[in-house]
N, C-alpha and C. Protein backbone atom coordinates (compact mmCIF):
# COMPACT_ATOMS: atom_id res chain seq x y z
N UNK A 1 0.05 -4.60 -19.27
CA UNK A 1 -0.51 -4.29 -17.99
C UNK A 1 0.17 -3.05 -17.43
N UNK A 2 -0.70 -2.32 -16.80
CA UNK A 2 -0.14 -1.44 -15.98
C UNK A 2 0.56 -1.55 -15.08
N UNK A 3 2.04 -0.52 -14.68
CA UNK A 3 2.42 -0.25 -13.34
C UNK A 3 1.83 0.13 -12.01
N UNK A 4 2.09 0.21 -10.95
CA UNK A 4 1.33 0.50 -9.82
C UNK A 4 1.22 1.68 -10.10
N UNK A 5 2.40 2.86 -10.05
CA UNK A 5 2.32 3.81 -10.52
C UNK A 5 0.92 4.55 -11.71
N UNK A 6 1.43 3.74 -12.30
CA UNK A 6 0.30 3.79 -13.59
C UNK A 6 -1.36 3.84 -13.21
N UNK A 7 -1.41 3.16 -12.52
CA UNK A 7 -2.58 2.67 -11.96
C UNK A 7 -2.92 3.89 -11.24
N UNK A 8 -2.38 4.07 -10.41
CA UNK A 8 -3.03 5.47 -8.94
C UNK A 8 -2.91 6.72 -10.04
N UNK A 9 -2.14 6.69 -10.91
CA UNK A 9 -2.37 8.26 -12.07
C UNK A 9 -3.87 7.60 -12.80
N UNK A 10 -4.06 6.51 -13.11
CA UNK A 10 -5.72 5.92 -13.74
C UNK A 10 -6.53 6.51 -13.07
N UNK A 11 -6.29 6.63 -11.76
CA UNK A 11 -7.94 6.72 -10.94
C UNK A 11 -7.28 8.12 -9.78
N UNK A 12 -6.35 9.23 -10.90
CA UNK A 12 -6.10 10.29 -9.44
C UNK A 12 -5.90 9.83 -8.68
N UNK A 13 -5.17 9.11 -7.92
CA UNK A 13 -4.98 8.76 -6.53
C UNK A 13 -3.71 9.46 -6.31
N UNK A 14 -3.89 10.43 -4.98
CA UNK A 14 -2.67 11.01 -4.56
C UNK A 14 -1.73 9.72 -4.22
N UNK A 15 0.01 9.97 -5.05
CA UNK A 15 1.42 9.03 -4.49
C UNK A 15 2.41 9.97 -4.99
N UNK A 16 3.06 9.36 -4.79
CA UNK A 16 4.74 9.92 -4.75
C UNK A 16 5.59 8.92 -5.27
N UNK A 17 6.65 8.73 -6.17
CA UNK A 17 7.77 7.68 -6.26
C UNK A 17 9.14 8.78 -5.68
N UNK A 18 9.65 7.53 -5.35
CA UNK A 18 10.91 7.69 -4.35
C UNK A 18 11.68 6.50 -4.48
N UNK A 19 12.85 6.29 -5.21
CA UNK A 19 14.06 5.60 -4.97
C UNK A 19 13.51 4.31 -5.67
N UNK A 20 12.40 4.32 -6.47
CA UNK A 20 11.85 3.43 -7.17
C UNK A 20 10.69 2.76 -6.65
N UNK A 21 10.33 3.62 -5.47
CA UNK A 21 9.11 2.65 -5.43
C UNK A 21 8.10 3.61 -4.78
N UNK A 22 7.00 3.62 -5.53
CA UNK A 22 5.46 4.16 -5.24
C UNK A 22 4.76 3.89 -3.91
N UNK A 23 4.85 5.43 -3.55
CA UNK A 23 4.07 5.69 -2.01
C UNK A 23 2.99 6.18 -2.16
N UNK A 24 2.15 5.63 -1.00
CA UNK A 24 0.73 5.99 -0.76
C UNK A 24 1.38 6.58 0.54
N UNK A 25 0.82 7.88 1.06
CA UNK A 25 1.40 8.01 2.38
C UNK A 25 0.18 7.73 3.43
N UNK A 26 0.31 7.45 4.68
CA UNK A 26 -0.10 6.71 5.73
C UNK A 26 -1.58 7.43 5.98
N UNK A 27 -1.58 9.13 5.39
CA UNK A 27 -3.04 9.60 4.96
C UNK A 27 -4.16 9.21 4.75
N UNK A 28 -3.47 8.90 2.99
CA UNK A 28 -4.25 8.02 2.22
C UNK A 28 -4.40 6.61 1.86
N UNK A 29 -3.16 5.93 2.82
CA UNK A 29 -4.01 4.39 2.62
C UNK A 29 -5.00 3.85 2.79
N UNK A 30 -5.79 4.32 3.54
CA UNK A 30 -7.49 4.08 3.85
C UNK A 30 -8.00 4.06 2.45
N UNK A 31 -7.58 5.04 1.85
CA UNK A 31 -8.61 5.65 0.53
C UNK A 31 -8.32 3.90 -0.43
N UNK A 32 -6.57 4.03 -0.27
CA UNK A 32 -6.42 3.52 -1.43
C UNK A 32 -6.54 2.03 -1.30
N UNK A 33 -7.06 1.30 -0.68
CA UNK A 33 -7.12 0.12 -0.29
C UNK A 33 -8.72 0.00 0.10
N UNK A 34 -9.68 1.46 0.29
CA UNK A 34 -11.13 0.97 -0.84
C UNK A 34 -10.82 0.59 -1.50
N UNK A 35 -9.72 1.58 -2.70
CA UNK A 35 -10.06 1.36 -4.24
C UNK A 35 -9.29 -0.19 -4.78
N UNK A 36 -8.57 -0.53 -3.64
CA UNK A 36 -8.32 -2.14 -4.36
C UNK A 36 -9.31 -2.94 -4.40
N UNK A 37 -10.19 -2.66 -2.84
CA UNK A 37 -10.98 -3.68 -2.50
C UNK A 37 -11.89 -3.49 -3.51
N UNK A 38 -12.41 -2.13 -3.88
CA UNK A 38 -13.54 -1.78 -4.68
C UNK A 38 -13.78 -2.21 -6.05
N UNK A 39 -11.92 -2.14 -6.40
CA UNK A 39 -12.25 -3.13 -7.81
C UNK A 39 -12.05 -4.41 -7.98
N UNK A 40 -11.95 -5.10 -6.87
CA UNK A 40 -11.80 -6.72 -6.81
C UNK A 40 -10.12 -6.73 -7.70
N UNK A 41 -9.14 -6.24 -7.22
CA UNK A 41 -7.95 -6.64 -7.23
C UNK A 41 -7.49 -7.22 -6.17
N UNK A 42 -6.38 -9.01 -6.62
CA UNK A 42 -6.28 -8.88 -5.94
C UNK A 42 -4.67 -8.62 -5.08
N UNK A 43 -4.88 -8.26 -3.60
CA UNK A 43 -4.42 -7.79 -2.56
C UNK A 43 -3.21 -8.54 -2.48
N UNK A 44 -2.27 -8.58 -2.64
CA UNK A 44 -1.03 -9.68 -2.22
C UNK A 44 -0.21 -9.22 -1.03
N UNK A 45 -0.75 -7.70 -0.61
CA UNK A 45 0.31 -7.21 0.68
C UNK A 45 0.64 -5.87 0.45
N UNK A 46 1.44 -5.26 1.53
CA UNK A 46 1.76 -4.28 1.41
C UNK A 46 3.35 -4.25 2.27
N UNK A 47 4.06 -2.83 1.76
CA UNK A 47 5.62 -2.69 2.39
C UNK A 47 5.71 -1.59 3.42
N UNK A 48 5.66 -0.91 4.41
CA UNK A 48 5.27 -0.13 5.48
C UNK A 48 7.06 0.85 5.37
N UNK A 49 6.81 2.36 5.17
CA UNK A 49 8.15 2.72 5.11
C UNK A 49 8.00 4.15 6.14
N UNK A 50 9.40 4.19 6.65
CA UNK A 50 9.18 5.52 6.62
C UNK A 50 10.14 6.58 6.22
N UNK A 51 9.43 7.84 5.50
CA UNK A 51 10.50 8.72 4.66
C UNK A 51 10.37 9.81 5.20
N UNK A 52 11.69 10.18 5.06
CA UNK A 52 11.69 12.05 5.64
C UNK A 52 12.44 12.63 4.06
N UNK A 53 13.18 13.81 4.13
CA UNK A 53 13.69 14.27 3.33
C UNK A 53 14.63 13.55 3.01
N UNK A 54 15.37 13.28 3.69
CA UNK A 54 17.00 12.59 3.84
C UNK A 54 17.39 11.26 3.35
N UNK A 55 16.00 10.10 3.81
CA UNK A 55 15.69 8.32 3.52
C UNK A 55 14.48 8.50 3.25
N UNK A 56 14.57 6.49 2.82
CA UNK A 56 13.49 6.14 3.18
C UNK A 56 13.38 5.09 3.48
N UNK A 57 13.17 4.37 4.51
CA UNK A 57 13.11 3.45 5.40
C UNK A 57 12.22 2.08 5.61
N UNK A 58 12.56 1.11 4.65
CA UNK A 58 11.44 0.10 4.94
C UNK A 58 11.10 -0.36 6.34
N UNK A 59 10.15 -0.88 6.86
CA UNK A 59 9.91 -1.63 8.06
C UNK A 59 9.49 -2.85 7.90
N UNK A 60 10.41 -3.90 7.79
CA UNK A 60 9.56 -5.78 7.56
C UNK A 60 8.83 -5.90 8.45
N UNK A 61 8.56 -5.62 9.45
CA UNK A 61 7.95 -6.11 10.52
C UNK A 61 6.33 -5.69 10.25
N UNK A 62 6.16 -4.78 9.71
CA UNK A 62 5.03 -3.92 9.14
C UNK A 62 4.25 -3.97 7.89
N UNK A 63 5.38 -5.70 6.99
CA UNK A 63 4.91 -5.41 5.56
C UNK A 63 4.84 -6.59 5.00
N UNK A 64 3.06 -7.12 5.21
CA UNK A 64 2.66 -8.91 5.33
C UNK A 64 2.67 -9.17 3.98
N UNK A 65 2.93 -10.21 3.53
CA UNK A 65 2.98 -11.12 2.29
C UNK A 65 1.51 -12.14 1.79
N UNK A 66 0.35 -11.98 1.61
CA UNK A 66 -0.60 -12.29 1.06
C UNK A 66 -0.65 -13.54 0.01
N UNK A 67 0.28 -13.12 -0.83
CA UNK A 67 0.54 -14.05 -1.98
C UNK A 67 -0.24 -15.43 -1.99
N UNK A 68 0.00 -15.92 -0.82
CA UNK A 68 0.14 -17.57 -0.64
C UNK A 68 -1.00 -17.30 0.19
N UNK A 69 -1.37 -16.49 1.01
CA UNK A 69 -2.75 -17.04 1.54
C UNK A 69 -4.03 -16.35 1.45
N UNK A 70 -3.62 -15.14 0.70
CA UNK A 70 -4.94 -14.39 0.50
C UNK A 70 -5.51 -13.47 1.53
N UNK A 71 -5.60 -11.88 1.16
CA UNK A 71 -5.58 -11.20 1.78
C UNK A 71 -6.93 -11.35 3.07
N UNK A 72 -6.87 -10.62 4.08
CA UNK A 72 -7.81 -11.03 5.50
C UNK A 72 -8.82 -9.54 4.43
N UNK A 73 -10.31 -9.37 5.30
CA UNK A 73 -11.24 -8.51 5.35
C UNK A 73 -10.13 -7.25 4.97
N UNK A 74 -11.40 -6.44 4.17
CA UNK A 74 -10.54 -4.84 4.34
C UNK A 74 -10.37 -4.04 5.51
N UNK A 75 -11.80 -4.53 6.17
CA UNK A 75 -11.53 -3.96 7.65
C UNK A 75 -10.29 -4.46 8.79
N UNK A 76 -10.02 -5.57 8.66
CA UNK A 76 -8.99 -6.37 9.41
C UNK A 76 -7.79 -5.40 8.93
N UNK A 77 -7.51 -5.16 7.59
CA UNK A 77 -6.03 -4.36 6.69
C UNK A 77 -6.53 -3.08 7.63
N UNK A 78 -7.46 -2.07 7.39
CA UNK A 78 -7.61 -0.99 7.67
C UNK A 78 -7.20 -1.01 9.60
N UNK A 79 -7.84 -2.10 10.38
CA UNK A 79 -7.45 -1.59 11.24
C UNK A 79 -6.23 -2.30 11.99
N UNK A 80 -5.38 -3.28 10.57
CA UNK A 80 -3.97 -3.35 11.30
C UNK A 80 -2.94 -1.93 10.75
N UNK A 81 -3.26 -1.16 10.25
CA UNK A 81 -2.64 -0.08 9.84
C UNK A 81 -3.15 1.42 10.42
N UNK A 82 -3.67 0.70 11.55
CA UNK A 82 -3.80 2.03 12.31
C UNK A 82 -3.75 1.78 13.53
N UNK A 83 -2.99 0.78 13.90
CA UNK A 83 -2.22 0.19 14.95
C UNK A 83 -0.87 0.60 14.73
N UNK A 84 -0.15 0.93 13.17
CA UNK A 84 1.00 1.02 13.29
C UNK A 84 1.72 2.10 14.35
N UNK A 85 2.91 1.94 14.23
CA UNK A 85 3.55 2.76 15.43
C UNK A 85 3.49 4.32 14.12
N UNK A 86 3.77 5.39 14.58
CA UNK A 86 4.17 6.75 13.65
C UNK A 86 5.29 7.16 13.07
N UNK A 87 6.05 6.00 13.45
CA UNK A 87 7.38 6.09 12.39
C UNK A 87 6.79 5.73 11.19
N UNK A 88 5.63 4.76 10.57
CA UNK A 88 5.60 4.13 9.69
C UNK A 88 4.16 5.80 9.16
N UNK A 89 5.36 6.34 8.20
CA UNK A 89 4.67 7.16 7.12
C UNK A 89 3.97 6.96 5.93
N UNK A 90 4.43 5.67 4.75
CA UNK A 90 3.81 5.95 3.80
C UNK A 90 3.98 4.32 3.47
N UNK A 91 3.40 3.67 2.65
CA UNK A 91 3.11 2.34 2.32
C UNK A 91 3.01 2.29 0.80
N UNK A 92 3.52 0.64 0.37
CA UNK A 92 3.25 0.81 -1.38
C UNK A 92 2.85 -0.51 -1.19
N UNK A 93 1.17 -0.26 -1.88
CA UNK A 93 0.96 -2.11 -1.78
C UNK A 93 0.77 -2.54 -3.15
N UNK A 94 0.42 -3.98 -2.62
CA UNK A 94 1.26 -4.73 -3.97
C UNK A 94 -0.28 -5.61 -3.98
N UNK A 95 -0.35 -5.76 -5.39
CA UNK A 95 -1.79 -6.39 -5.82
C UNK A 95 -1.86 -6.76 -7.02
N UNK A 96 -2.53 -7.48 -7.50
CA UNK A 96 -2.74 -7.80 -9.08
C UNK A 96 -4.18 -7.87 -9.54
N UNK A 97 -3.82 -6.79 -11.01
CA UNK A 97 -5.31 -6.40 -11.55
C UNK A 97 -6.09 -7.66 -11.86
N UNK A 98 -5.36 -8.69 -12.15
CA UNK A 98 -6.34 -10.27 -13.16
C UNK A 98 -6.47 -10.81 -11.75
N UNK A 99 -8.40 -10.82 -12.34
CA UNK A 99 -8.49 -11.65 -10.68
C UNK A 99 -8.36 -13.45 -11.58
């Protein structure tokens, strides 16, 4: 199976790795959370960070756990992530290809 990484180079999707872990930045999460929804992966959550040159900064408060109950509508994801505050720059979500 593929890495997440792996995956967003499959289908061009602009990311970045940093300190080991694969960013979507706050841009393009819209895009990239069609393309989960679009291929029926599923959704287990996402980690909300924010990076400058210097860090990079998780936010828990910003980064829901799915696993156990199954992700809400895409629209519900899309518009709790544009509620976030603007510290929160770039996101790496977490999903699994076998539905």
């Amino acid at each position: 199976m593929s890495d997440w990484s792996d995956l967003l180079k499959d289908f061009n999707f602009p990311h970045t790795r940093r300190g080991g872990v694969t960013l979507v930045s706050r841009t393009d999460a819209p895009g990239c959370i069609d393309l989960i929804y679009s291929q029926g992966w599923r959704f287990l959550g996402y980690e909300s960070f924010t990076v400058t040159d210097e860090f990079i900064q998780p936010h828990l408060e910003w980064s829901p756990d799915w696993s156990r109950s199954g992700a809400p509508a895409k629209e519900i994801v899309l518009a709790e992530i544009a509620q976030h505050p603007n510290d929160v720059t770039h996101y790496e979500f977490v999903f699994n290809v076998a539905a």
